[in-house]
C-alpha atoms as a PDB file:
ATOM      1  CA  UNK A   1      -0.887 -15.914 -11.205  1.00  0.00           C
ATOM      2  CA  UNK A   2       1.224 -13.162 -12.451  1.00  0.00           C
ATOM      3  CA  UNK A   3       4.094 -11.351 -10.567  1.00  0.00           C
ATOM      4  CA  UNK A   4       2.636  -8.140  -9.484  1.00  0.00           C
ATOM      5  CA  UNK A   5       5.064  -5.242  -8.071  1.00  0.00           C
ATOM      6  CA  UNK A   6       4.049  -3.850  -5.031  1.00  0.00           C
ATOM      7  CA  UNK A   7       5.231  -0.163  -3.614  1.00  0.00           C
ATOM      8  CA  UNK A   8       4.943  -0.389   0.530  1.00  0.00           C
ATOM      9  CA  UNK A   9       4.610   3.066   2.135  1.00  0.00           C
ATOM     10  CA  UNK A  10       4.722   1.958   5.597  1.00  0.00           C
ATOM     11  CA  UNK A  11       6.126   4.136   9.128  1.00  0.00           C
ATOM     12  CA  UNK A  12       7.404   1.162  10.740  1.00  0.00           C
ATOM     13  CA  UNK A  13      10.419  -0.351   9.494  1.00  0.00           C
ATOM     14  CA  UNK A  14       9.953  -3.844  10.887  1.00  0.00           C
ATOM     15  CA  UNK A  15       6.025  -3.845  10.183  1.00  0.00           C
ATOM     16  CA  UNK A  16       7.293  -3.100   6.452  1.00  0.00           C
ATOM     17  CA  UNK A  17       9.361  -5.271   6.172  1.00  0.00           C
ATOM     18  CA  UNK A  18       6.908  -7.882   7.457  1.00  0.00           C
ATOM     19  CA  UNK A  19       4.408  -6.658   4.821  1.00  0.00           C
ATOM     20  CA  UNK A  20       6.988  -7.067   2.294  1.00  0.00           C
ATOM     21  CA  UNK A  21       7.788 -10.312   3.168  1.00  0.00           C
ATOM     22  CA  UNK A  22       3.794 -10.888   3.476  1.00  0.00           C
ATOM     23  CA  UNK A  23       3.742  -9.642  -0.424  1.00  0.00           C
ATOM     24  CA  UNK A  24       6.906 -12.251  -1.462  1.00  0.00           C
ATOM     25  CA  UNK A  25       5.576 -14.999   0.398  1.00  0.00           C
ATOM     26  CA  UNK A  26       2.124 -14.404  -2.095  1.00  0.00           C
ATOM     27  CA  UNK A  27       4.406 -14.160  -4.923  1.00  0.00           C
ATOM     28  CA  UNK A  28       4.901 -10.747  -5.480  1.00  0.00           C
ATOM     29  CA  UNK A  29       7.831  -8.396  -6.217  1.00  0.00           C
ATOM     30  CA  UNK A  30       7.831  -5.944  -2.991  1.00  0.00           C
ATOM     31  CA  UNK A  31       9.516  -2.176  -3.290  1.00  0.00           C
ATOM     32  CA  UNK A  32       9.910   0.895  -1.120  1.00  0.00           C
ATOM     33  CA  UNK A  33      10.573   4.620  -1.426  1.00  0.00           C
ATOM     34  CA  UNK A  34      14.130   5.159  -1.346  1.00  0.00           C
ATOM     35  CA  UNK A  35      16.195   7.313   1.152  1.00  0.00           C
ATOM     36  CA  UNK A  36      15.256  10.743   1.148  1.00  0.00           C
ATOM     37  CA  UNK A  37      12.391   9.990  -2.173  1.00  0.00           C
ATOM     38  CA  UNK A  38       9.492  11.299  -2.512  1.00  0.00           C
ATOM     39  CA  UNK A  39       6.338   9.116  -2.410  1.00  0.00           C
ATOM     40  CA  UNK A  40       5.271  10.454  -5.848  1.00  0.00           C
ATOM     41  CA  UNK A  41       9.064   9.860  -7.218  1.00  0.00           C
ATOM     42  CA  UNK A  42       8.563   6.041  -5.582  1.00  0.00           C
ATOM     43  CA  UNK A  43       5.715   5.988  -7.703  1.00  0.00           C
ATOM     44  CA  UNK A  44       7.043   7.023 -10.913  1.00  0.00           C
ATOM     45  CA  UNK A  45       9.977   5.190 -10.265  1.00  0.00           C
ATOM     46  CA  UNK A  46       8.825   1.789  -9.447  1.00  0.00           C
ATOM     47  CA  UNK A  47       5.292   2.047 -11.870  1.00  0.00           C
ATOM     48  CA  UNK A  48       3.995  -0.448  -9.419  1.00  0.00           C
ATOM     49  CA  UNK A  49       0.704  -2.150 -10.137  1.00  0.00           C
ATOM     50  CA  UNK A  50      -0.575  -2.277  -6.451  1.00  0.00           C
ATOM     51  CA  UNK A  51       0.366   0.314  -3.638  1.00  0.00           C
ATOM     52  CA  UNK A  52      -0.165  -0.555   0.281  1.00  0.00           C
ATOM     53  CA  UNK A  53      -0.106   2.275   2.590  1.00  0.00           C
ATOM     54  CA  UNK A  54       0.079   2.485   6.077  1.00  0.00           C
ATOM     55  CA  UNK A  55      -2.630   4.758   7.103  1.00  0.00           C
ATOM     56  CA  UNK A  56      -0.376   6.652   9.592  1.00  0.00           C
ATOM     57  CA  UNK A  57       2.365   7.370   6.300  1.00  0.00           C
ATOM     58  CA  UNK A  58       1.703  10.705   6.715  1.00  0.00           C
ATOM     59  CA  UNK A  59       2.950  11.836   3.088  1.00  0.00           C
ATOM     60  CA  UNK A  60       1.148   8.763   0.895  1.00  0.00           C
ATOM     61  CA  UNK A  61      -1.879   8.363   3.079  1.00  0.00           C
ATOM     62  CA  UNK A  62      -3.860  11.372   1.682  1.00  0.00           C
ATOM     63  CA  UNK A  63      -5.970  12.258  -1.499  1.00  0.00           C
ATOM     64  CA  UNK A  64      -3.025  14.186  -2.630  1.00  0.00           C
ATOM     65  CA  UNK A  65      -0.985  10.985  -3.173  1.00  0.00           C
ATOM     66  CA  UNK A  66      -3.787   8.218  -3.695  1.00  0.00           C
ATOM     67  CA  UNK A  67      -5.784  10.067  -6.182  1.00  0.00           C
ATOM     68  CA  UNK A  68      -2.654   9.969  -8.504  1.00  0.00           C
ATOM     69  CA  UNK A  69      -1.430   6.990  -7.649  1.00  0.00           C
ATOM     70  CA  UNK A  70      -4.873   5.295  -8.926  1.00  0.00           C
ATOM     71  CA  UNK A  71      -4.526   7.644 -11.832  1.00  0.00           C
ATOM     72  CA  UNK A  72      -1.449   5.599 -12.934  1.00  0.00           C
ATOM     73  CA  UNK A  73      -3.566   2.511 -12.261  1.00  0.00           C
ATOM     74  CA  UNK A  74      -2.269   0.967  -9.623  1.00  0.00           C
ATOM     75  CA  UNK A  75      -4.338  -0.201  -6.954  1.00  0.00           C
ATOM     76  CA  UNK A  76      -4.227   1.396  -3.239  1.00  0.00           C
ATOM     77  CA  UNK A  77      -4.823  -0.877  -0.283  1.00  0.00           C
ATOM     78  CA  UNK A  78      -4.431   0.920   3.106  1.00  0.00           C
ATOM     79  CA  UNK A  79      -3.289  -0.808   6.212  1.00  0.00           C
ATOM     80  CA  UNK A  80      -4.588  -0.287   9.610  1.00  0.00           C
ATOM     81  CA  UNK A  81      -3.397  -1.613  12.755  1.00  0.00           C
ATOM     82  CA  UNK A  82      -4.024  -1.410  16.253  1.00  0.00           C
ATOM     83  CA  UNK A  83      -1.914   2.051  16.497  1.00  0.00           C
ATOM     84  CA  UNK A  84      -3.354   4.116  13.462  1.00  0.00           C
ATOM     85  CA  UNK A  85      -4.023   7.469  14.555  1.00  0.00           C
ATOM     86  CA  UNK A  86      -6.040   8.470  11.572  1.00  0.00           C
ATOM     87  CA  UNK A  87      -9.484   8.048  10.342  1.00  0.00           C
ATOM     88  CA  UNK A  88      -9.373   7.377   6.833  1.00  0.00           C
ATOM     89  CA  UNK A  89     -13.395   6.621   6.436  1.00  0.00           C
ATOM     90  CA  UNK A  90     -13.259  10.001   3.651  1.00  0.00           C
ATOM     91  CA  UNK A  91     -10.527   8.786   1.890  1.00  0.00           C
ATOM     92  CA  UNK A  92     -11.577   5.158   1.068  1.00  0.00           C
ATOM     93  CA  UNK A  93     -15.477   6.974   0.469  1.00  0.00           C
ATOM     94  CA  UNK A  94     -14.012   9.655  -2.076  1.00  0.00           C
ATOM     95  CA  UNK A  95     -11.077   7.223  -3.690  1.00  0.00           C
ATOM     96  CA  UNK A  96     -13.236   3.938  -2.870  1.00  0.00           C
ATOM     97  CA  UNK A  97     -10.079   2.059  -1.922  1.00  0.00           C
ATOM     98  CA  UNK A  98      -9.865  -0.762   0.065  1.00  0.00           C
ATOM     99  CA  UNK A  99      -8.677  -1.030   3.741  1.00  0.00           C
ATOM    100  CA  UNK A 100      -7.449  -3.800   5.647  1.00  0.00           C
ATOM    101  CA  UNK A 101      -7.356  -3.936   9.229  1.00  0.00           C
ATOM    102  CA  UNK A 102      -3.596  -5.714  10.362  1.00  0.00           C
ATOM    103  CA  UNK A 103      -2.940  -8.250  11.506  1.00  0.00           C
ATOM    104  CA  UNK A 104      -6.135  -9.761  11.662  1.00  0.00           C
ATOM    105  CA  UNK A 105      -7.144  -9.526   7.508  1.00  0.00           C
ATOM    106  CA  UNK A 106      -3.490 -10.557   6.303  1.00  0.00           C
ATOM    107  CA  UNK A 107      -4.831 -13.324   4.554  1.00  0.00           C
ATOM    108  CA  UNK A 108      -6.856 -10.860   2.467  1.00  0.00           C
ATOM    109  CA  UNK A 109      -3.807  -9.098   1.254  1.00  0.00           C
ATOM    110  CA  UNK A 110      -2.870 -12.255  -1.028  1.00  0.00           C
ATOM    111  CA  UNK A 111      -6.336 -12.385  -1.889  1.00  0.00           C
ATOM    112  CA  UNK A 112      -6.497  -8.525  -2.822  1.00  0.00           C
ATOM    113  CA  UNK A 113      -3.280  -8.485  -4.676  1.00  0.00           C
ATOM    114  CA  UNK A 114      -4.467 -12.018  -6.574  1.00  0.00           C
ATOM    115  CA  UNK A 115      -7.778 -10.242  -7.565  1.00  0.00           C
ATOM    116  CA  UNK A 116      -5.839  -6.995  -9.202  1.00  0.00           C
ATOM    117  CA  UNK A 117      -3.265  -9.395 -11.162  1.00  0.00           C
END
């Protein structure tokens, strides 16, 4: 398996750093937006090859961020949990991304991540 680096866009703290530690534990290098950074300046920054996004991230979870982001050829998983507000059925139709549903699918994200490596 190769090392993959993964940006997290995620509105919890704790939950992202659980999700990082999720990405670690599968062998992965984990990385977030910076204080006060832009989610496109995370992305060219950190040129990550997969990108998970809470779907409640209000700046990264939107056509305006994923379309580019796949553009760069990273792939975009979003995260939904229990307490995600928004209904992101258009944006994994138009950007055909793929969504997993926390905390019951985190096995998947290993398995997604492995799959794009």
């Amino acid at each position: 398996m190769s090392r993959q680096s993964v940006l997290i866009f995620f509105d919890d703290s704790l939950a992202a750093a659980l999700i990082g530690a999720a990405v670690e534990l599968a062998g992965h290098a984990t990385h977030f937006a910076q204080s006060g950074e832009t989610a496109r300046a995370a992305l060219r920054r950190t040129r990550p090859q997969a990108v998970l996004i809470d779907c409640n991230h209000e700046e990264s979870c939107q056509d305006a961020f994923v379309g580019p982001a796949l553009m760069t050829g990273a792939r975009v998983i979003l995260l939904r949990t229990p307490r995600t507000q928004r209904d992101v059925r258009e944006l994994t139709e138009h950007c055909q991304v793929a969504v997993l549903d926390l905390p019951a699918e985190i096995e998947r994200l290993a398995e997604l991540l492995r799959a794009g490596a």
